[in-house]
Protein backbone atom coordinates (compact mmCIF):
# COMPACT_ATOMS: atom_id res chain seq x y z
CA UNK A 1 -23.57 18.42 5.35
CA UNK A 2 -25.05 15.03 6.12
CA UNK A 3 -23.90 12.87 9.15
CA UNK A 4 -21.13 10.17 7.76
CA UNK A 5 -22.54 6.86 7.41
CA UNK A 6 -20.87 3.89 9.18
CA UNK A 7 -21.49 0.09 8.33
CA UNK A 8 -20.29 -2.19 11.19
CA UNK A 9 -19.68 -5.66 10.35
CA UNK A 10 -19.30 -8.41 12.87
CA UNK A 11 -18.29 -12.17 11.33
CA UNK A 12 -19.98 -15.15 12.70
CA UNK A 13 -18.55 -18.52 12.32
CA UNK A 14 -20.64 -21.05 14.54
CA UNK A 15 -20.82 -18.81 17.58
CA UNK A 16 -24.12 -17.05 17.12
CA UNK A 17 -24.64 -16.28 20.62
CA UNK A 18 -21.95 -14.74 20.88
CA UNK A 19 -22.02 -12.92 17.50
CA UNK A 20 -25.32 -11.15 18.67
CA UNK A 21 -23.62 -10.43 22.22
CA UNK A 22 -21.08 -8.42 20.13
CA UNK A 23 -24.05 -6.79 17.48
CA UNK A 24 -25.74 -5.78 20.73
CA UNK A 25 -23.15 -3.91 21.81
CA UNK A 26 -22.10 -2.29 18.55
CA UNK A 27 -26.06 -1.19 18.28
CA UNK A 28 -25.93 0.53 21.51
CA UNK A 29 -22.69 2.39 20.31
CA UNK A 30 -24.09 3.37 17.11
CA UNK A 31 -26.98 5.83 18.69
CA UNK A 32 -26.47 8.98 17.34
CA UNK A 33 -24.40 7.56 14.53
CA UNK A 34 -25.83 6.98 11.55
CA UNK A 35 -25.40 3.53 9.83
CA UNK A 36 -26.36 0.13 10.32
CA UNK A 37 -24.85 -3.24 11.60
CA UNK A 38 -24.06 -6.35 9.25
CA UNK A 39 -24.06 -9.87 10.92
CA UNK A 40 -22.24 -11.69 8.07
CA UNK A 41 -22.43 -15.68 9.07
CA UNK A 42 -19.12 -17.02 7.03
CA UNK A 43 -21.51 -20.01 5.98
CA UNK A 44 -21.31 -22.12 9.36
CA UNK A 45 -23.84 -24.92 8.61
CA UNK A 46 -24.85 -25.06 12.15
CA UNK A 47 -27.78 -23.15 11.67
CA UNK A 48 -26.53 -19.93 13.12
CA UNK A 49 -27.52 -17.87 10.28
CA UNK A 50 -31.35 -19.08 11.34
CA UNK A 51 -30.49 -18.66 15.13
CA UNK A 52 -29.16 -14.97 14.03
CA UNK A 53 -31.95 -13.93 11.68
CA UNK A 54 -34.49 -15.05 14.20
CA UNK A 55 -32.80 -13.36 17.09
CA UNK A 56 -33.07 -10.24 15.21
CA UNK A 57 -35.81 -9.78 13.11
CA UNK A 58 -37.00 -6.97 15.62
CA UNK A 59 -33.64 -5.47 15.69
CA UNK A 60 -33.72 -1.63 14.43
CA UNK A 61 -30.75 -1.01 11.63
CA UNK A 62 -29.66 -5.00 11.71
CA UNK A 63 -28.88 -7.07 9.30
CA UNK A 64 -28.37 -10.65 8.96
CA UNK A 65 -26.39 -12.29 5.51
CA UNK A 66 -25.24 -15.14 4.28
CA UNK A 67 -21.55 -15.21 2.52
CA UNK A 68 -22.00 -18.49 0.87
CA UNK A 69 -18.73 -19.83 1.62
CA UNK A 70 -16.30 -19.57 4.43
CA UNK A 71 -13.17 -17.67 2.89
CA UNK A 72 -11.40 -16.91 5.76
CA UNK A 73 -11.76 -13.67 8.29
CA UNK A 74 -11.09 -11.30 5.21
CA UNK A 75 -13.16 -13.16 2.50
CA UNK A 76 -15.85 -13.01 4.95
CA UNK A 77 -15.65 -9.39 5.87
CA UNK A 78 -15.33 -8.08 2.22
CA UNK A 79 -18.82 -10.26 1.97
CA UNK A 80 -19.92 -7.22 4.63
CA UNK A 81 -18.65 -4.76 2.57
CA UNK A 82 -20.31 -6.09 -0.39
CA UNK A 83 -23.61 -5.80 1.40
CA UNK A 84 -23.50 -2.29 2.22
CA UNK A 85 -26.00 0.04 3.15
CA UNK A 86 -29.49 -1.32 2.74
CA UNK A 87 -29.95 1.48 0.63
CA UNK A 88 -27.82 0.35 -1.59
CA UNK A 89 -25.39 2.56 -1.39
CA UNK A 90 -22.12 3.12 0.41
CA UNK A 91 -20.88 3.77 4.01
CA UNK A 92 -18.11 6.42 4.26
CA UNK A 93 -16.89 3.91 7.24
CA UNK A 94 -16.37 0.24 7.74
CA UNK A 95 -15.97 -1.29 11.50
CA UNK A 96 -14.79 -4.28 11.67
CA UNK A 97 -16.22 -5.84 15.28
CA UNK A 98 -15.04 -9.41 16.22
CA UNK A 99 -17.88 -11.91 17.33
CA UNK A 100 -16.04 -11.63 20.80
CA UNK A 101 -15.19 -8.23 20.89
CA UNK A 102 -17.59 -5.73 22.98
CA UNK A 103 -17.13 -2.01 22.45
CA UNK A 104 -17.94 0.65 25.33
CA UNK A 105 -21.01 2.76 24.58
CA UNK A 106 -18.44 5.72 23.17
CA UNK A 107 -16.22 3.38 21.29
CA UNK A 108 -17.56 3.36 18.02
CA UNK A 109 -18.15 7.51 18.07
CA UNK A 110 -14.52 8.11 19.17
CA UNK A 111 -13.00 6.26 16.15
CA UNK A 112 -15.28 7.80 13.99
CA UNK A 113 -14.52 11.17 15.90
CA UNK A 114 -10.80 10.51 15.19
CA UNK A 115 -11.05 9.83 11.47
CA UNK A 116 -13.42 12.50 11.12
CA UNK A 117 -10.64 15.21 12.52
CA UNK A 118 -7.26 13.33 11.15
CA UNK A 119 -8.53 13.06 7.08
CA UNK A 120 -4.87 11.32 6.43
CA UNK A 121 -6.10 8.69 8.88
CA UNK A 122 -7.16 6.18 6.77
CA UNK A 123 -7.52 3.18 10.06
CA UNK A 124 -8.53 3.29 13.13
CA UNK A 125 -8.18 0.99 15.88
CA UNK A 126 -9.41 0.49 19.92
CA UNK A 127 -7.49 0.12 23.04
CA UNK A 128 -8.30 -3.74 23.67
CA UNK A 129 -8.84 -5.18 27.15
CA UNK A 130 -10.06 -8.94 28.14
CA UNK A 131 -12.94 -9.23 30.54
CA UNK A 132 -10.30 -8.68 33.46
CA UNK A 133 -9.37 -5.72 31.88
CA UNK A 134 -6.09 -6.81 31.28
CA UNK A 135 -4.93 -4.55 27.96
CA UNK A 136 -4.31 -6.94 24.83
CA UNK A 137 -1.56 -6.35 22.79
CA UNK A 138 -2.78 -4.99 19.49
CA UNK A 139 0.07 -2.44 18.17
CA UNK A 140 2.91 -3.78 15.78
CA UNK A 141 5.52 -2.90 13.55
CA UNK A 142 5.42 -4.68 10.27
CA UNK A 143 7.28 -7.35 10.14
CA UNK A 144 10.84 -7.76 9.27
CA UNK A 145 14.28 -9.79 9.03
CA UNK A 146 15.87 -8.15 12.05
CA UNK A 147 12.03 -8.19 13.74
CA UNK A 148 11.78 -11.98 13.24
CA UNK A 149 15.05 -12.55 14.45
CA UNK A 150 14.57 -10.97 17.59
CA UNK A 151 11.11 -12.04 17.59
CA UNK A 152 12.61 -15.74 18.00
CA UNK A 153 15.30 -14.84 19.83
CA UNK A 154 14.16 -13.40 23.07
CA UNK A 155 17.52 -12.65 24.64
CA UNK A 156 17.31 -9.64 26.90
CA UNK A 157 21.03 -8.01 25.08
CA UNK A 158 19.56 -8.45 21.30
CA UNK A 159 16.16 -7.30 22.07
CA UNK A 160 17.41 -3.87 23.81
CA UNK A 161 19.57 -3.66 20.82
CA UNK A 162 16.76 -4.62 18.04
CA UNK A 163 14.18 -2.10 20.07
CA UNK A 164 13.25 -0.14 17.06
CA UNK A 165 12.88 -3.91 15.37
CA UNK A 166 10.45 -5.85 17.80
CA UNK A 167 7.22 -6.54 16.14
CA UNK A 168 5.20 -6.37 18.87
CA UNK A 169 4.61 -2.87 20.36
CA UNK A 170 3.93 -2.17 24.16
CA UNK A 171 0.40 -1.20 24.43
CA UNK A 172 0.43 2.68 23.97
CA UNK A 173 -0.96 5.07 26.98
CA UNK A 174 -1.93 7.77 24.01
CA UNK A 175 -3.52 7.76 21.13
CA UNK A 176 -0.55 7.77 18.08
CA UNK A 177 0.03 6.43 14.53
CA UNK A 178 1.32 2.67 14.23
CA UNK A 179 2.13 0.47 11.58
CA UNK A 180 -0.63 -1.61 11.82
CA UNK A 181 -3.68 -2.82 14.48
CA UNK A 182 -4.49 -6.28 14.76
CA UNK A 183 -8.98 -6.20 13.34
CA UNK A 184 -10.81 -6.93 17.00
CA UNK A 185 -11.96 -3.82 16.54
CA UNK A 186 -10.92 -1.59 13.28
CA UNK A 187 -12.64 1.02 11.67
CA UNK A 188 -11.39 1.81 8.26
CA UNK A 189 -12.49 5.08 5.93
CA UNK A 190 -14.25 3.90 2.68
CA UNK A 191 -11.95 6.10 0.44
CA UNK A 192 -9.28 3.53 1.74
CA UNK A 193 -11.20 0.59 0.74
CA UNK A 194 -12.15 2.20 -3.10
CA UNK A 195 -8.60 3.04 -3.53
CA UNK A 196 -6.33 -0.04 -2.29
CA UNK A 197 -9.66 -2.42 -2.02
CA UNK A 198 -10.64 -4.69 0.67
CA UNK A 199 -8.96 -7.86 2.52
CA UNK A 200 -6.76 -9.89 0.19
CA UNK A 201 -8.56 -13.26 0.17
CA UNK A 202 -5.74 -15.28 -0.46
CA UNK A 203 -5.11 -15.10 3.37
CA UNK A 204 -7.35 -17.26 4.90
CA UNK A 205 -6.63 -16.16 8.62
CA UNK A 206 -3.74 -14.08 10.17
CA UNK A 207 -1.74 -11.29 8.11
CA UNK A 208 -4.99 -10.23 6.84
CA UNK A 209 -5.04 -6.82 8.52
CA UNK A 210 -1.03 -6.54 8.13
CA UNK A 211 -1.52 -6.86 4.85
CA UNK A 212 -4.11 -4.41 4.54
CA UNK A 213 -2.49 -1.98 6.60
CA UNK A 214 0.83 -1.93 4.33
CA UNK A 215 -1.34 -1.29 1.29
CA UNK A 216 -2.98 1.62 3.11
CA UNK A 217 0.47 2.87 4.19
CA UNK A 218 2.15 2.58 0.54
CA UNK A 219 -1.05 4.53 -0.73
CA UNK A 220 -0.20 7.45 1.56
CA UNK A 221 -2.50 6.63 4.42
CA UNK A 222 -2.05 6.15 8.31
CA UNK A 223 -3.13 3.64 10.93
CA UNK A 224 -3.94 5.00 14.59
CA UNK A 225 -4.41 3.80 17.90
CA UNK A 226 -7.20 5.49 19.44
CA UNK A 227 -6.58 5.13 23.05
CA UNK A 228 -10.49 6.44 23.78
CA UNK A 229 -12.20 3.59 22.81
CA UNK A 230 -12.32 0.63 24.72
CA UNK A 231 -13.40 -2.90 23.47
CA UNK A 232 -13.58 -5.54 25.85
CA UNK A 233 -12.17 -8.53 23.71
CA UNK A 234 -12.46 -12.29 24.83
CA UNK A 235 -10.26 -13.53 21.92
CA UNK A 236 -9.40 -16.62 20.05
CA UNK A 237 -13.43 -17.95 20.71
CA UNK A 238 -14.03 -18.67 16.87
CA UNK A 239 -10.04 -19.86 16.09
CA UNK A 240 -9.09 -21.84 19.56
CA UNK A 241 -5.70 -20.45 18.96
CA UNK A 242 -5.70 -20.38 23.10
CA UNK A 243 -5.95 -24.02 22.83
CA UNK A 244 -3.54 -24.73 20.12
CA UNK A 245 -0.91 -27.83 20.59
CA UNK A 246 0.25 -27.02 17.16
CA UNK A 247 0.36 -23.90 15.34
CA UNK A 248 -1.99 -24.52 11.78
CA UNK A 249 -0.93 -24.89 8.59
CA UNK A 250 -2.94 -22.25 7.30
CA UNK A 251 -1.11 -19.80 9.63
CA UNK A 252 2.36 -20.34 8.05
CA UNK A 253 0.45 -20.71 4.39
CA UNK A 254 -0.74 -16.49 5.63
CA UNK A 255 3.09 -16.03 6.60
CA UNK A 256 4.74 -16.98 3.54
CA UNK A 257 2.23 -15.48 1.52
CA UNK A 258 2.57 -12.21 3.09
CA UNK A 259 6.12 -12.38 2.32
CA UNK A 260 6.44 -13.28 -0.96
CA UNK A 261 3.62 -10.97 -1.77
CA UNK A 262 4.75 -8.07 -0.21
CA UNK A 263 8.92 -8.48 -0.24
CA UNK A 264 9.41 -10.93 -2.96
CA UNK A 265 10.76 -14.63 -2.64
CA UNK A 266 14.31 -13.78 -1.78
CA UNK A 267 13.03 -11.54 1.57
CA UNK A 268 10.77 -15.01 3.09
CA UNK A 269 13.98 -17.07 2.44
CA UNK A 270 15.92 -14.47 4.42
CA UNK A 271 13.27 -13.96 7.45
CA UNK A 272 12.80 -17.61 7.92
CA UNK A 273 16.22 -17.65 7.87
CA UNK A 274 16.81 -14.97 10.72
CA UNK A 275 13.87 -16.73 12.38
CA UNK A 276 15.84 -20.18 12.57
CA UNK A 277 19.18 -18.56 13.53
CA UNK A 278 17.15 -16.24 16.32
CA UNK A 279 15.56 -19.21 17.51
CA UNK A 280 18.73 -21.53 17.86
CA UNK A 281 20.25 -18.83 19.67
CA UNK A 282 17.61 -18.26 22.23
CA UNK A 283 17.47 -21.91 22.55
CA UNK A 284 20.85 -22.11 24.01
CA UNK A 285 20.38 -18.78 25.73
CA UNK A 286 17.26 -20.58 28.01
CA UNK A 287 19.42 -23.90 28.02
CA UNK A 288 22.35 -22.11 29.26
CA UNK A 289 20.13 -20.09 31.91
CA UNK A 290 17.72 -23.07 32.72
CA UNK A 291 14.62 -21.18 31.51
CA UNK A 292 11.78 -22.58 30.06
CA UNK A 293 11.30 -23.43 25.97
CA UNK A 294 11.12 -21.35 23.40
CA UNK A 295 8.56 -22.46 20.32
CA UNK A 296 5.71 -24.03 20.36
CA UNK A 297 6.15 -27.51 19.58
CA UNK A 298 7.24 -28.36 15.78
CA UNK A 299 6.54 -24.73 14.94
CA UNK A 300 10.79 -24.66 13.47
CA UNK A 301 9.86 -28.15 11.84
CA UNK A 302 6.72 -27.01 10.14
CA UNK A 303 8.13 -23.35 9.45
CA UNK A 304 10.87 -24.79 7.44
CA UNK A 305 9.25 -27.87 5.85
CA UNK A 306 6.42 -25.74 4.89
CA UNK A 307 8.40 -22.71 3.02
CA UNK A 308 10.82 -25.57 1.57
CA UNK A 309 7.88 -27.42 0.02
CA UNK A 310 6.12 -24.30 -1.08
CA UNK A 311 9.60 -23.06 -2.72
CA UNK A 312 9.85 -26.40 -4.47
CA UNK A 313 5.83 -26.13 -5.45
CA UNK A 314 5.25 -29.48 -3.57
CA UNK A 315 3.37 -27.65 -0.51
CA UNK A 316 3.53 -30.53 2.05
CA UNK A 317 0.49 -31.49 4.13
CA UNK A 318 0.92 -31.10 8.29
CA UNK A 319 -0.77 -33.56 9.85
CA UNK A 320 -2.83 -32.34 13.15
């Protein structure tokens, strides 16, 4: 039998430096695996693909493309996939490896260990940390109308009572099969990928990896944690969703979108719904209790106004 192949793909968009940080690391997790590493730059125009081609050109089992237009996380990604092998053929693994994400030398071999010895593990996902080694939370239930609700919410009664609901998991101590694993670092089985295909470009960023997960789940196929590997993560570096005043358009245009798509019309109508009443309710919970605010700021406005106008067909434009 012949060693499975793994094709690691980290995304660049206009942090190079930082995108060869995280290659680095991958390559020194990948001896003894065979496979090769895919610096896709999601068309930055700042010359990083130059600053990324040049930095490697001595680089053993590196590669260095160009996706010719910046889709989004999953657009750009599936450009990775597309590359391949530089064989031309086919991994039997993809991992996924954020530009800020830094896997311990055994991280990569103990997902592919996992999948290896679980064949109805179709994904495969790291215990995340930040640089304090603080664990990120990176386990979730998929979403739904009693999970939104409480997910707004936040009152201590209705979120012991919703437990089995809350989106959000607590980060797990062992390794164990979860809805879905947010992509820092995510290793999926090729099989997977020919069957249900790749990231649904539509999204642009955020739900991506939900969404990919429930396909792989309807197919028949399960997501783990893998407690054993261990990716430091900085997070948000590319995005600046640490520094966001106001949540994006785009997110909510991935929210309703994921909805619709996956539950129909009727089900985002009914989620945004339990979202406003959760969220009017923990309002007056923290105003009753003289604790701090609840949403970020217009996030009900824009939630609302943006599923309205995209019900109507008149999507309306949210200023910055």
């Amino acid at each position: 039998m012949t060693a499975p192949r793994v094709l690691t793909i980290v995304l660049n968009w206009r942090t190079p430096d930082m995108s060869l940080k995280a290659a680095g690391a991958a390559l020194r997790a990948m001896q003894g695996i065979a496979g090769e590493i895919v610096l896709v730059d999601n068309n930055s125009g700042d010359g990083s693909f130059e600053t990324m081609q040049g930095a490697t050109a001595d680089w053993d089992r590196v590669r260095v493309v160009q996706s010719g237009h910046n889709g989004g996380f999953g657009a750009g990604n599936n450009a990775g996939m597309r590359a391949g092998l530089s064989d031309g053929t086919q991994p039997d693994y993809v991992y996924i490896l954020n530009s800020d994400a830094f896997p311990a030398p055994d991280a990569i071999a103990a997902l592919l260990d996992h999948l290896e010895t679980h064949p109805k593990t179709g994904l495969a996902g790291s215990y995340i940390h930040g640089p304090d080694g603080a664990a990120h939370v990176t386990c979730f239930r998929f979403p739904s109308i009693l999970g939104e609700f409480e997910g707004a919410a936040r009152i201590g009664p209705f979120s012991r009572l919703l437990r089995n609901h809350t989106v959000p998991l607590s980060v797990p101590q062992t390794t164990q099969t979860v809805d879905w694993l947010a992509g820092a670092s995510l290793m999926i089985r090729q099989q997977v990928l020919d069957e249900i295909g790749g990231f649904d470009e539509r999204f642009f960023l955020y739900f991506e990896e939900t969404d990919l997960c429930l396909r792989a789940a309807r197919a028949g196929w399960r997501t783990d944690f893998v407690a054993d590997s261990r990716v430091e993560h900085i997070g948000s570096v590319s995005t600046g969703m640490k520094g966001w005043g106001r949540v994006p358009a785009y997110w909510f245009a991935s929210r309703r979108y994921y909805f619709t798509k996956n539950h129909g019309a009727a089900y985002l109508a009914l989620v945004t719904l339990a979202h406003v009443l959760g969220a009017g309710l923990g309002a007056l919970w923290r105003l009753l209790r003289r604790k701090g605010a609840g949403s970020p700021p217009h996030f009900l406005r824009d939630l609302v106004l943006g599923d309205l106008g995209a019900a109507l067909n008149r999507p309306k434009r949210i200023k910055p």
